[in-house]
PDB file of N, CA and C in Angstrom:
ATOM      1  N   UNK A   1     113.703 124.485  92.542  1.00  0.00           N
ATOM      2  CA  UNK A   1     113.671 124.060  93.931  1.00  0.00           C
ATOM      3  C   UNK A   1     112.725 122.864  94.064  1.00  0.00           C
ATOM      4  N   UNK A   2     113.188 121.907  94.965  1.00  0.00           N
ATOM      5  CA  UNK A   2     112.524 120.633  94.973  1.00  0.00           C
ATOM      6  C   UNK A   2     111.370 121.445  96.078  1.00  0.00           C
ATOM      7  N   UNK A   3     110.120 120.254  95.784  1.00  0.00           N
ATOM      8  CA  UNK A   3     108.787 120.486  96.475  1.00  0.00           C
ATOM      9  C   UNK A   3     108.578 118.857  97.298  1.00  0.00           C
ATOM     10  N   UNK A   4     108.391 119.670  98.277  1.00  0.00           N
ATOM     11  CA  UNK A   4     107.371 118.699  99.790  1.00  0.00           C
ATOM     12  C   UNK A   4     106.010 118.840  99.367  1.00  0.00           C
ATOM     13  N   UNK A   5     105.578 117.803  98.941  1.00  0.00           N
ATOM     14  CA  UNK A   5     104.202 117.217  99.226  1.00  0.00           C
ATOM     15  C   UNK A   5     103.085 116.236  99.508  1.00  0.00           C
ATOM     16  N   UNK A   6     102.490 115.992 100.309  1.00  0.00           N
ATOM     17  CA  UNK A   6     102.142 114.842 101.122  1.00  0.00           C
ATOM     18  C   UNK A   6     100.639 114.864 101.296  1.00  0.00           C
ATOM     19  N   UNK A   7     100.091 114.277 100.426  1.00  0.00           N
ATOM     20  CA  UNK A   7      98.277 113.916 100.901  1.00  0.00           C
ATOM     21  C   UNK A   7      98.222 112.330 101.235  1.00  0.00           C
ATOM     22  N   UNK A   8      96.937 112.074 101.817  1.00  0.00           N
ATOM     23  CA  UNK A   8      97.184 111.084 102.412  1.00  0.00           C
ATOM     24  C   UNK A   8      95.329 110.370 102.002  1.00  0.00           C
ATOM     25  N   UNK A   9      95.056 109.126 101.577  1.00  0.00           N
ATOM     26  CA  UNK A   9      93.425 108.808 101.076  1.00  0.00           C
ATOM     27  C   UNK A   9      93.016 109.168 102.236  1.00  0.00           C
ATOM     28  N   UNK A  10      93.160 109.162 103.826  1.00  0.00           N
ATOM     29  CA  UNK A  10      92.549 109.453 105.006  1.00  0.00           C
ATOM     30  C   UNK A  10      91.942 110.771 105.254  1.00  0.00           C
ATOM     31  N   UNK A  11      92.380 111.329 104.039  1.00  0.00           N
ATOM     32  CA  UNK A  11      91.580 113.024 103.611  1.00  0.00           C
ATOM     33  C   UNK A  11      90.545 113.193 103.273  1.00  0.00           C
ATOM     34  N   UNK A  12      89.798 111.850 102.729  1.00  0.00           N
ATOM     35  CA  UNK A  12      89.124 111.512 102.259  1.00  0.00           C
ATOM     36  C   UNK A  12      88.646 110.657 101.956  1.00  0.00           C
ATOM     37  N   UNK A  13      88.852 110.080 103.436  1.00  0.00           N
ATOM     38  CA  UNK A  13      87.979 109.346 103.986  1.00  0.00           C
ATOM     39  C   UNK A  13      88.130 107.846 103.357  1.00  0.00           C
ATOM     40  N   UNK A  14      89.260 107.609 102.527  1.00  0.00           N
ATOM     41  CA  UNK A  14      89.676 105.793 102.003  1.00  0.00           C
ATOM     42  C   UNK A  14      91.105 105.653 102.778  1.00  0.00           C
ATOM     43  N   UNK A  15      90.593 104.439 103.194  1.00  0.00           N
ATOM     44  CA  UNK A  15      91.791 103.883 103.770  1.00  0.00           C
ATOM     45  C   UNK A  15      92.433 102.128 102.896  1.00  0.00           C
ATOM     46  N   UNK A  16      93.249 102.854 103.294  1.00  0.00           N
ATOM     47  CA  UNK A  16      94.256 101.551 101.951  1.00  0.00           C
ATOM     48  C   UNK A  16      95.208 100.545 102.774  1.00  0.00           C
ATOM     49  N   UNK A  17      95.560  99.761 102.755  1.00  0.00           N
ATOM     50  CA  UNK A  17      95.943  98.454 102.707  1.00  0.00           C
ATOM     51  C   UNK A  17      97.463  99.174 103.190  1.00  0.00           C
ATOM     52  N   UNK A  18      98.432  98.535 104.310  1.00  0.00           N
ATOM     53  CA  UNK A  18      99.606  98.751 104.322  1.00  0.00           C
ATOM     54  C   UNK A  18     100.680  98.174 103.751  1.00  0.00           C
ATOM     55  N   UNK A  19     101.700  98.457 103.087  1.00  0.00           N
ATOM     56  CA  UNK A  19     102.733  97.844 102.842  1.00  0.00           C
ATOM     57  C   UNK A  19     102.606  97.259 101.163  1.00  0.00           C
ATOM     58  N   UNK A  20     101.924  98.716 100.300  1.00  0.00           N
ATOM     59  CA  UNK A  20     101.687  98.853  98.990  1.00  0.00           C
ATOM     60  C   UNK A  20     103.167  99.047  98.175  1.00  0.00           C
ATOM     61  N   UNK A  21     104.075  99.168  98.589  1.00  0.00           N
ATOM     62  CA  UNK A  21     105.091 100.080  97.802  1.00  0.00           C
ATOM     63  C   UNK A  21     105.456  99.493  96.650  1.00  0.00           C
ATOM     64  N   UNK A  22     105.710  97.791  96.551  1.00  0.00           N
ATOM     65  CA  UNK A  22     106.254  97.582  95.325  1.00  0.00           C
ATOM     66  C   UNK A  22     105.298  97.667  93.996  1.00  0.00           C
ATOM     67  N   UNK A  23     103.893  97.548  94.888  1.00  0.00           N
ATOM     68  CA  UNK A  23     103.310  97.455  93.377  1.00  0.00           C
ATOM     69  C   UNK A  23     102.878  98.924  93.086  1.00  0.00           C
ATOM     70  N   UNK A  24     102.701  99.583  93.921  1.00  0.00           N
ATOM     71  CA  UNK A  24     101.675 101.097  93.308  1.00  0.00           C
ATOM     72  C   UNK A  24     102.881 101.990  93.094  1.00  0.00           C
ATOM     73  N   UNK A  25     104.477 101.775  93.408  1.00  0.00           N
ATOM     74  CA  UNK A  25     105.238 102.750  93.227  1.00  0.00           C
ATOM     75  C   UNK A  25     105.732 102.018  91.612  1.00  0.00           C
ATOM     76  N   UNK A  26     105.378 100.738  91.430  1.00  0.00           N
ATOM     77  CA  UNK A  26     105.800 100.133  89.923  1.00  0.00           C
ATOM     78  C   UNK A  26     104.566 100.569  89.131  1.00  0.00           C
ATOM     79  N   UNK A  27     103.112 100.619  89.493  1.00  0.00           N
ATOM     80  CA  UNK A  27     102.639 101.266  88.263  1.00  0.00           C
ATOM     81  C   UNK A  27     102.678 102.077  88.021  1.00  0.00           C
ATOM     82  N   UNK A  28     103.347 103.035  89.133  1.00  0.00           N
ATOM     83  CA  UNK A  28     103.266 104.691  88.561  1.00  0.00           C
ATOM     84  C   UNK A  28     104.515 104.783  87.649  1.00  0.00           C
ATOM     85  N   UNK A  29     105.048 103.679  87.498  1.00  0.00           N
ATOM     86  CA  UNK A  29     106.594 104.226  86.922  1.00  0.00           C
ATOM     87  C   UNK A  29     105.935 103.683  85.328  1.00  0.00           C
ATOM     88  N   UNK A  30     105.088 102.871  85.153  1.00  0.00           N
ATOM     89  CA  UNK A  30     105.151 102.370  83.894  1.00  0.00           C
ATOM     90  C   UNK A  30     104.787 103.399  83.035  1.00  0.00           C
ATOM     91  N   UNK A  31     105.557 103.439  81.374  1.00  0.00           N
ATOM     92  CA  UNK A  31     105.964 104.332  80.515  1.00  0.00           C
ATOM     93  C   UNK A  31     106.321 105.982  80.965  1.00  0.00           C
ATOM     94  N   UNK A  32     107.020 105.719  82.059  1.00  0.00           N
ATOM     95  CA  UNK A  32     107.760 106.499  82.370  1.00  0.00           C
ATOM     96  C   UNK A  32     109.256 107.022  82.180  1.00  0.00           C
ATOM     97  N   UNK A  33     109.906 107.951  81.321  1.00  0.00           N
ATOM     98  CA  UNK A  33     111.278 107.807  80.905  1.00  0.00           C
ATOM     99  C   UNK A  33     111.758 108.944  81.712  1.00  0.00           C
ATOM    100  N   UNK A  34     112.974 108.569  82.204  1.00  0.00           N
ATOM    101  CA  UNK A  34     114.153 109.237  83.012  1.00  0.00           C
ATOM    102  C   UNK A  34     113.793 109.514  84.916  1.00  0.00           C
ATOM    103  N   UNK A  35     112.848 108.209  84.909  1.00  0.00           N
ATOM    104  CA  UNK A  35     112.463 108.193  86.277  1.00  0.00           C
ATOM    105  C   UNK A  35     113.762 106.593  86.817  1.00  0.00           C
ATOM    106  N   UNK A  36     113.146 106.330  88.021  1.00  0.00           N
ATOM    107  CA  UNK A  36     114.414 105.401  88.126  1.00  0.00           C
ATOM    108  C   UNK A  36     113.346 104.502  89.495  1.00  0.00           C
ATOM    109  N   UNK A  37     113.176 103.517  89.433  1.00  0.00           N
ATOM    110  CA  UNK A  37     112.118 102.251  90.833  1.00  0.00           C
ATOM    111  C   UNK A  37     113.579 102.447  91.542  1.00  0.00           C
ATOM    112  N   UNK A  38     113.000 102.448  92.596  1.00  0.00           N
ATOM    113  CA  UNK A  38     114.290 102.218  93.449  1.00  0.00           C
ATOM    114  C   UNK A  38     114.035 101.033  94.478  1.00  0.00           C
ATOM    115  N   UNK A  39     114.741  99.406  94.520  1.00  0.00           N
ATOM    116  CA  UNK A  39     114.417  98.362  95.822  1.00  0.00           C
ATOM    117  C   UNK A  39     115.536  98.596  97.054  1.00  0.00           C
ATOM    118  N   UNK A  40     115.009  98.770  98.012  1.00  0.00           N
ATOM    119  CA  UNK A  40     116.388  98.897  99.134  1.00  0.00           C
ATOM    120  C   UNK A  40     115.470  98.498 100.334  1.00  0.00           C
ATOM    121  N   UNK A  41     116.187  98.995 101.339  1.00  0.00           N
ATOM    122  CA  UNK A  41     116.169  98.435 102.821  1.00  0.00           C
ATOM    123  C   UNK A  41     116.634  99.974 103.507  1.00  0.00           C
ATOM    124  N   UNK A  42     115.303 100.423 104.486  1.00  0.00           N
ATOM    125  CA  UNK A  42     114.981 101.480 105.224  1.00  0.00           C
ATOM    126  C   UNK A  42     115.056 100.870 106.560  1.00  0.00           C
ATOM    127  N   UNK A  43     115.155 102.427 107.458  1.00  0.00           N
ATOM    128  CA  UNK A  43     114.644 101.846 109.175  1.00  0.00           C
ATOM    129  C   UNK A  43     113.122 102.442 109.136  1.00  0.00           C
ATOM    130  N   UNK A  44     112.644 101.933 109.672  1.00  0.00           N
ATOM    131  CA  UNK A  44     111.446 102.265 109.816  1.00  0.00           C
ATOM    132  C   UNK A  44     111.066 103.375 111.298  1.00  0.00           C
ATOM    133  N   UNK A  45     110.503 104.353 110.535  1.00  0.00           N
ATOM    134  CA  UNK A  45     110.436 105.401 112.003  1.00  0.00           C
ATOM    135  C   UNK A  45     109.784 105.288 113.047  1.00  0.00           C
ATOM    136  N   UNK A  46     108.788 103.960 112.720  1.00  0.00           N
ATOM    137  CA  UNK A  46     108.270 103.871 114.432  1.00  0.00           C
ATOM    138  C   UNK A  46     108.545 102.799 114.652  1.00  0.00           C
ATOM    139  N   UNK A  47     109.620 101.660 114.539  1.00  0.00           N
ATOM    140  CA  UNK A  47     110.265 100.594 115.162  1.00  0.00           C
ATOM    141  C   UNK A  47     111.698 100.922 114.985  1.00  0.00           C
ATOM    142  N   UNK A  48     112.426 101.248 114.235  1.00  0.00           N
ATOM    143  CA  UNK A  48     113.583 101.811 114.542  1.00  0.00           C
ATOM    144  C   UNK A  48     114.592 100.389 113.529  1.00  0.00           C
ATOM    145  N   UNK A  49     113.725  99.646 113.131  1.00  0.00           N
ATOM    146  CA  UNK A  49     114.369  98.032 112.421  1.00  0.00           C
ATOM    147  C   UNK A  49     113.969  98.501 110.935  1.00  0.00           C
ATOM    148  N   UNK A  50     115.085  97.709 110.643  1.00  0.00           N
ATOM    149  CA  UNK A  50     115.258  97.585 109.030  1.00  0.00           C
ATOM    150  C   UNK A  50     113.678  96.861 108.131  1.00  0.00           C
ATOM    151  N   UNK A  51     113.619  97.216 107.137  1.00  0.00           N
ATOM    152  CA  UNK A  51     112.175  97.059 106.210  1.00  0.00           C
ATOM    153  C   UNK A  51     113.133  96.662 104.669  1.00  0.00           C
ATOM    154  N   UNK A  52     112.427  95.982 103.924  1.00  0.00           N
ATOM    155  CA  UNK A  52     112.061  96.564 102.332  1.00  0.00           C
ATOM    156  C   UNK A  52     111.364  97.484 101.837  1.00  0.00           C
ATOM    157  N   UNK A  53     111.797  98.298 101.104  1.00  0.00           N
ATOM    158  CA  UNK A  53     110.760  99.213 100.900  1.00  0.00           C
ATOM    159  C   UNK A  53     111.199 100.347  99.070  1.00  0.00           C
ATOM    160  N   UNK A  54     110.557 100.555  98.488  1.00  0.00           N
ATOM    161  CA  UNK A  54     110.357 100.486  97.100  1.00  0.00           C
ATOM    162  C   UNK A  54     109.891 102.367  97.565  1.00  0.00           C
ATOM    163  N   UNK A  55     110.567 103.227  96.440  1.00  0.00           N
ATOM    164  CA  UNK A  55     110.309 104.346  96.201  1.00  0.00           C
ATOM    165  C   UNK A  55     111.114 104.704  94.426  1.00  0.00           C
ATOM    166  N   UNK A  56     110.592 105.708  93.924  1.00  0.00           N
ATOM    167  CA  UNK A  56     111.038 106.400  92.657  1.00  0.00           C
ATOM    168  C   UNK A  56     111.822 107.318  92.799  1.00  0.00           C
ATOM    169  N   UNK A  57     112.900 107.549  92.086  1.00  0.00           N
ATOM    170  CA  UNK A  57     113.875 108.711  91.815  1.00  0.00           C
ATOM    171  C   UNK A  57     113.964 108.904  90.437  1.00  0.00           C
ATOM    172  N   UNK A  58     114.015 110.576  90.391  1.00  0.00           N
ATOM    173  CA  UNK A  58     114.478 111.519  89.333  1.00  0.00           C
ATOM    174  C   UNK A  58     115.178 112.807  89.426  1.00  0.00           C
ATOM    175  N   UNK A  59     116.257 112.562  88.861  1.00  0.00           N
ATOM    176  CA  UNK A  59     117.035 113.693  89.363  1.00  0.00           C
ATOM    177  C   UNK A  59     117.473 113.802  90.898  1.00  0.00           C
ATOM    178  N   UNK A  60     117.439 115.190  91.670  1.00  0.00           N
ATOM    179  CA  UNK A  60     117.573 114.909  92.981  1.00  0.00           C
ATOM    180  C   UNK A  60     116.592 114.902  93.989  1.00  0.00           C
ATOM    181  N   UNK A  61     115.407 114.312  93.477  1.00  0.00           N
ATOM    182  CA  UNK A  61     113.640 114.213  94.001  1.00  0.00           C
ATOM    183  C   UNK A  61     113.869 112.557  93.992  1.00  0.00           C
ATOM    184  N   UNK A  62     112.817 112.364  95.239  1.00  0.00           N
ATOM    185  CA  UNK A  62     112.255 111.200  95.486  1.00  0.00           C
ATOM    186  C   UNK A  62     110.572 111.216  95.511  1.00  0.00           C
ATOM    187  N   UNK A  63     110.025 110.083  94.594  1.00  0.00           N
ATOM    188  CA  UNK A  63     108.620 109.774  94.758  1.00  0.00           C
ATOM    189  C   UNK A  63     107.845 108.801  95.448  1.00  0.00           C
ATOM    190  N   UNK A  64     107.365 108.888  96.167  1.00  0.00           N
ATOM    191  CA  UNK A  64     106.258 107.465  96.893  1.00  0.00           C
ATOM    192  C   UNK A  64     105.132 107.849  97.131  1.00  0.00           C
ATOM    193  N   UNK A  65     104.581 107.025  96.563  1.00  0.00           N
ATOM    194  CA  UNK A  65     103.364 106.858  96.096  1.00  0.00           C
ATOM    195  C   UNK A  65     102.722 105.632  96.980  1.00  0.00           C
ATOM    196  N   UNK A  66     103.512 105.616  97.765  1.00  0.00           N
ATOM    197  CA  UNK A  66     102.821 104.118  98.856  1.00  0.00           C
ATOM    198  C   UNK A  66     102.011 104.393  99.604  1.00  0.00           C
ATOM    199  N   UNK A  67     101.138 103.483 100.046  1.00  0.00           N
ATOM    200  CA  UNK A  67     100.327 103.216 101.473  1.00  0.00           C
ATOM    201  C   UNK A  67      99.024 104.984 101.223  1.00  0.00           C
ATOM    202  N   UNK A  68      99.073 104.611 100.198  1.00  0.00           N
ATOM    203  CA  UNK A  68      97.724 106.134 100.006  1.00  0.00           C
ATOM    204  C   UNK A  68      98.400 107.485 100.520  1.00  0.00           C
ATOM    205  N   UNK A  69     100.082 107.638 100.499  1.00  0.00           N
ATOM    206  CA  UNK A  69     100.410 108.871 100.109  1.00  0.00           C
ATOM    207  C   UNK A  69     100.628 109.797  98.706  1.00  0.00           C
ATOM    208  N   UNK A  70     101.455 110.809  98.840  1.00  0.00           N
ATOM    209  CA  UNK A  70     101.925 111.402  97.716  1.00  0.00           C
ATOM    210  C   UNK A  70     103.220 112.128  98.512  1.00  0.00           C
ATOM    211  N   UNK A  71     104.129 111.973  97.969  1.00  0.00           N
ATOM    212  CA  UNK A  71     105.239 112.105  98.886  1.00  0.00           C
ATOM    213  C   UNK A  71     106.035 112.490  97.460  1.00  0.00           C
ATOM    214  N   UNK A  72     106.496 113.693  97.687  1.00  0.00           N
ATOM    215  CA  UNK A  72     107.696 114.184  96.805  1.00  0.00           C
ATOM    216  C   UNK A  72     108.708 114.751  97.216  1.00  0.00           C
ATOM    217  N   UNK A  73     109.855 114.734  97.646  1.00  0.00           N
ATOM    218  CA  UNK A  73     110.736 115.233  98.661  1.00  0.00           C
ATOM    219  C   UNK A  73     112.194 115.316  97.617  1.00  0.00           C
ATOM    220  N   UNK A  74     113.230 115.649  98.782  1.00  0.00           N
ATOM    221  CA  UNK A  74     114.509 115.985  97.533  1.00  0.00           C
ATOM    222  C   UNK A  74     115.178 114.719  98.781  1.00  0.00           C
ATOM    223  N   UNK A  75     116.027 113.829  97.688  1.00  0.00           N
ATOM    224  CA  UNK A  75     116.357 112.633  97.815  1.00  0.00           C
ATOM    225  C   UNK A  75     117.415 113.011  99.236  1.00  0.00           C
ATOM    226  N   UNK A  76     118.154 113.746  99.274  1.00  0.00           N
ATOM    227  CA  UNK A  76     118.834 114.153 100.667  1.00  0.00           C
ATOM    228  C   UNK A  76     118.077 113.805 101.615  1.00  0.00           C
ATOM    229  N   UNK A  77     117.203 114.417 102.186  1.00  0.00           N
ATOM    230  CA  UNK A  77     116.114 114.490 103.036  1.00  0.00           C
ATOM    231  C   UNK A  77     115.641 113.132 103.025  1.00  0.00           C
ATOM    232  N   UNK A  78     115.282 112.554 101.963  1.00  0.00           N
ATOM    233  CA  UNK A  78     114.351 111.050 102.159  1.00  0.00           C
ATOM    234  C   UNK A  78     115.646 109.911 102.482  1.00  0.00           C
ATOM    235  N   UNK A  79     117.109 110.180 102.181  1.00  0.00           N
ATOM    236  CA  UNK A  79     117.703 109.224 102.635  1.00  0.00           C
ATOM    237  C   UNK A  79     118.188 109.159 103.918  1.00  0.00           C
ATOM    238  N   UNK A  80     117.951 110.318 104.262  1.00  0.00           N
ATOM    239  CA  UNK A  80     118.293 110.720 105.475  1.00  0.00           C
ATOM    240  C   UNK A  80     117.428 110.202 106.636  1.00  0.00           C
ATOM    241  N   UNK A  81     115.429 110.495 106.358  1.00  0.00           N
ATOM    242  CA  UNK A  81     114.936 109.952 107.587  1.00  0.00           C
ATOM    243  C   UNK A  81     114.871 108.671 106.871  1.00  0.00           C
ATOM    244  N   UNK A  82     115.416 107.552 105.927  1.00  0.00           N
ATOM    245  CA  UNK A  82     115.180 106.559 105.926  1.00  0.00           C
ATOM    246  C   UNK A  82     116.502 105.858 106.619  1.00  0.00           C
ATOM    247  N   UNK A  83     117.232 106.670 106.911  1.00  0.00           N
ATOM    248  CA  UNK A  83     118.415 106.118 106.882  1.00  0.00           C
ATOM    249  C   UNK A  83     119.349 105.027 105.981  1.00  0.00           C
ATOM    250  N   UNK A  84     119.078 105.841 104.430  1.00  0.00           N
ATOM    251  CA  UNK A  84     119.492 104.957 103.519  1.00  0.00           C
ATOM    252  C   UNK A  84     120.665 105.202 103.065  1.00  0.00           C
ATOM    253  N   UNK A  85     121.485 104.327 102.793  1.00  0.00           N
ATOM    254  CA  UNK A  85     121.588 103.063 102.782  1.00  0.00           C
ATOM    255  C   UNK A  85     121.848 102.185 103.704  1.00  0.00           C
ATOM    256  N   UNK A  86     121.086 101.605 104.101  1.00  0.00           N
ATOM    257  CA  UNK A  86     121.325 100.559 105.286  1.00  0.00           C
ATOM    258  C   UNK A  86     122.454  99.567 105.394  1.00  0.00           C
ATOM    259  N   UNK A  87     123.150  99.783 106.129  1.00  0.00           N
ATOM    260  CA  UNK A  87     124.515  98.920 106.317  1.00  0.00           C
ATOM    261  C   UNK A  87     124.116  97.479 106.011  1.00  0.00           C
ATOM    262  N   UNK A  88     125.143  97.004 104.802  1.00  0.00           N
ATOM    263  CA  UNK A  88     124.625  95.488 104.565  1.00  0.00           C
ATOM    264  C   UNK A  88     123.383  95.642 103.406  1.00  0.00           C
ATOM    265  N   UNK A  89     122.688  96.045 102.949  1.00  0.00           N
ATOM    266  CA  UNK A  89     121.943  96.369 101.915  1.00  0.00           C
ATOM    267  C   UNK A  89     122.251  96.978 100.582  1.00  0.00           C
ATOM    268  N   UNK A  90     122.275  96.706  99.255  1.00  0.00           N
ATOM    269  CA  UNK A  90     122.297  97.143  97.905  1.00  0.00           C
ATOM    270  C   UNK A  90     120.944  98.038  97.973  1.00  0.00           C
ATOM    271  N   UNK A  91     120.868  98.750  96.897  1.00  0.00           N
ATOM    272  CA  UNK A  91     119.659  99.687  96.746  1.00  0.00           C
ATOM    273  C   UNK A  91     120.091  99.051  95.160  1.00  0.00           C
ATOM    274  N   UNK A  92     118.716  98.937  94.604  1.00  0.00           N
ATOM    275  CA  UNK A  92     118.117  98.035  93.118  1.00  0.00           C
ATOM    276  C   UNK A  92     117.492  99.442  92.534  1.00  0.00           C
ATOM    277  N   UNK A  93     118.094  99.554  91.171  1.00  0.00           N
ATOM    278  CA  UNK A  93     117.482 100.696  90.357  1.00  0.00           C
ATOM    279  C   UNK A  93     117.227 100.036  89.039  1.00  0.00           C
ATOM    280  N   UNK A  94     116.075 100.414  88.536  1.00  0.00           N
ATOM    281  CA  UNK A  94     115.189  99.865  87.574  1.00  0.00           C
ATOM    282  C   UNK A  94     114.532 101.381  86.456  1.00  0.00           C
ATOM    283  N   UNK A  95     115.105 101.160  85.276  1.00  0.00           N
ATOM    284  CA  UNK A  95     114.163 102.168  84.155  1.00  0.00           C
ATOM    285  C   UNK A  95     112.579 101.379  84.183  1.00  0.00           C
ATOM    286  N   UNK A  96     111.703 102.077  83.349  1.00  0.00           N
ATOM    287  CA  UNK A  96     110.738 101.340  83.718  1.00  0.00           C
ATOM    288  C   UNK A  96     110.673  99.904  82.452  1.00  0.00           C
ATOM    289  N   UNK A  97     111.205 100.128  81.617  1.00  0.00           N
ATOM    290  CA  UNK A  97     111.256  98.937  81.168  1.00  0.00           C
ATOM    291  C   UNK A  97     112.134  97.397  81.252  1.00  0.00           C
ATOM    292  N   UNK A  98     113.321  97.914  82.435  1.00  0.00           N
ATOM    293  CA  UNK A  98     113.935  96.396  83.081  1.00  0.00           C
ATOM    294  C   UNK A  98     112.595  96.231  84.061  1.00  0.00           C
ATOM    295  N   UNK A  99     111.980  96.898  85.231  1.00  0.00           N
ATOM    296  CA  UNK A  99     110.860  96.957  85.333  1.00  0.00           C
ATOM    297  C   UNK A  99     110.120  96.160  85.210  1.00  0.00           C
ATOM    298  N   UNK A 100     109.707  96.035  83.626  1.00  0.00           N
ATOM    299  CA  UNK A 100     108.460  95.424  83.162  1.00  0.00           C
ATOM    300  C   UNK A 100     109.117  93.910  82.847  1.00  0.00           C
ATOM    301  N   UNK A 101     110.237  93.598  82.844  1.00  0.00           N
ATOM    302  CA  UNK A 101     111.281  92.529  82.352  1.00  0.00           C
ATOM    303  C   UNK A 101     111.146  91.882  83.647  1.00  0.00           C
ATOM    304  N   UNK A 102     111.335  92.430  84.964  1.00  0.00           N
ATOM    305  CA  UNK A 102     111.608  92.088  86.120  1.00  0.00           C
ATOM    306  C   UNK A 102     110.488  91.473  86.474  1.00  0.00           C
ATOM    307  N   UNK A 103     108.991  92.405  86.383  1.00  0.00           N
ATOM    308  CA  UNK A 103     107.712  91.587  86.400  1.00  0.00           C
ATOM    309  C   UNK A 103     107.166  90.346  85.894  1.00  0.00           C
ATOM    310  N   UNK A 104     107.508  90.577  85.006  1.00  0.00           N
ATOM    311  CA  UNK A 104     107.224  89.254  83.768  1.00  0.00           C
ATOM    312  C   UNK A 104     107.889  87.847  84.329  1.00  0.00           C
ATOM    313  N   UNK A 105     109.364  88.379  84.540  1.00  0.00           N
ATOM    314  CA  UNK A 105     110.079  87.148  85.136  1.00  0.00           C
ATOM    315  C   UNK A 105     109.813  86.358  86.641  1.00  0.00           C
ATOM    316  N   UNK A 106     109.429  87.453  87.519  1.00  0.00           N
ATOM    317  CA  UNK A 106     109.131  87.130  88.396  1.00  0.00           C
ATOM    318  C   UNK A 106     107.502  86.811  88.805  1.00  0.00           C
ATOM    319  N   UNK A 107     106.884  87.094  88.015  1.00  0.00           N
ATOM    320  CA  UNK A 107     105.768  87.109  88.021  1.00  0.00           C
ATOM    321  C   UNK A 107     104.842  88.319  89.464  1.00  0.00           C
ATOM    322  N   UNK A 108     105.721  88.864  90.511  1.00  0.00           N
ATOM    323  CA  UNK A 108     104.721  89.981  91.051  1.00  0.00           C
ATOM    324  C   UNK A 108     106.064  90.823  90.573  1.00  0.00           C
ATOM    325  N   UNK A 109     105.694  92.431  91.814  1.00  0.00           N
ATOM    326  CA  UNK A 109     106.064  93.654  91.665  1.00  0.00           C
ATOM    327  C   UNK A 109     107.199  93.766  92.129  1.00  0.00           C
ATOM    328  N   UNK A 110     107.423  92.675  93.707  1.00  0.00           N
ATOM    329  CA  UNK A 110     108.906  92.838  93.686  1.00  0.00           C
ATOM    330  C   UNK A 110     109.278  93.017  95.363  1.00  0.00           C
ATOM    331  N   UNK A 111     110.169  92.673  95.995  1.00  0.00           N
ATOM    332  CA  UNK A 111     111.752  92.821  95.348  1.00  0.00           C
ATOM    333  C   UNK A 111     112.146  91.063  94.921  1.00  0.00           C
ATOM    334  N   UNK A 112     112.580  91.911  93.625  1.00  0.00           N
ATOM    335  CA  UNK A 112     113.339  91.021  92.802  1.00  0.00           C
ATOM    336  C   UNK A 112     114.534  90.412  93.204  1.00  0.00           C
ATOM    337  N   UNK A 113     115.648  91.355  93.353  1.00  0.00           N
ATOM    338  CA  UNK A 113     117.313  90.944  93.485  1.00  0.00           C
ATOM    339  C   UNK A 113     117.612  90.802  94.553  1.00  0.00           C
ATOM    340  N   UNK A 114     116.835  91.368  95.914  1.00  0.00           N
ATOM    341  CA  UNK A 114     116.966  91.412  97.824  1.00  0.00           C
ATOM    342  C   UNK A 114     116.493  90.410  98.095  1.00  0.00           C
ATOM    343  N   UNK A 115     117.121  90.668  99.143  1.00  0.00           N
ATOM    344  CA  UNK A 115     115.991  89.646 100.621  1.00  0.00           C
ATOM    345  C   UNK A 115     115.926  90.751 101.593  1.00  0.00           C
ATOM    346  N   UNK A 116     114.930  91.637 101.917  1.00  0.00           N
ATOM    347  CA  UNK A 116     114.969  92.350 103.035  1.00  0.00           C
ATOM    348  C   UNK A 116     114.491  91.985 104.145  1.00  0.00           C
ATOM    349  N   UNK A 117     114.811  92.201 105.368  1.00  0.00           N
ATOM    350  CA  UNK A 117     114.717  91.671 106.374  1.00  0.00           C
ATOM    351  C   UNK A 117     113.159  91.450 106.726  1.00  0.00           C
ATOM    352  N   UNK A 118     112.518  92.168 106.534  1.00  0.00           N
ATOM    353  CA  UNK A 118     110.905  92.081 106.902  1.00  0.00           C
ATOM    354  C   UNK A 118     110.216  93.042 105.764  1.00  0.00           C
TER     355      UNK A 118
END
């Protein structure tokens, strides 16, 4: 059975920078095998408008690791309040070593292959 879990640095008292996802959800993936970066385009739940936004999949679990959470959910559920896939948007899946190919080339974390709206 997939697991919900969610801490947040505000637990303890660090507060982090918004709008972390491509890079802290790409280092958690590095030498990671049978995980999957995921780049796409979300609505965002308190404006209701489309975003970029970077999360991990394995199996039928989703990981994010953004903005000083820990977020592990079963991918149903996370596409659901993201409302993913966003009409007009590709979703970008990466092992972690196209990944590290993708970095190199581009020189940051990403998105690489999109243009998301904001």
């Amino acid at each position: 059975m997939a697991r919900y879990k969610k801490r947040t640095k505000k637990e303890t008292g660090n507060k982090m920078k918004s709008g972390d996802c491509y890079e802290t959800n790409g280092r958690w993936m590095i030498g990671k095998d049978g995980y999957k970066l995921v780049h796409g385009v979300v609505i965002n739940q308190k404006d209701g408008k489309p975003m970029g936004h970077c999360w991990i999949e394995k199996d039928s679990v989703v990981h994010d690791y953004s903005n000083g959470q820990e977020t592990i959910i079963p991918i149903g559920m996370y596409y659901m309040l993201g409302k993913i896939p966003v009409k007009g948007y590709k979703l970008y899946k990466y092992n972690w070593e196209k990944m590290g190919i993708m970095i190199l080339k581009h020189e940051h974390w990403g998105p690489w292959e999109s243009k998301p709206p904001r």
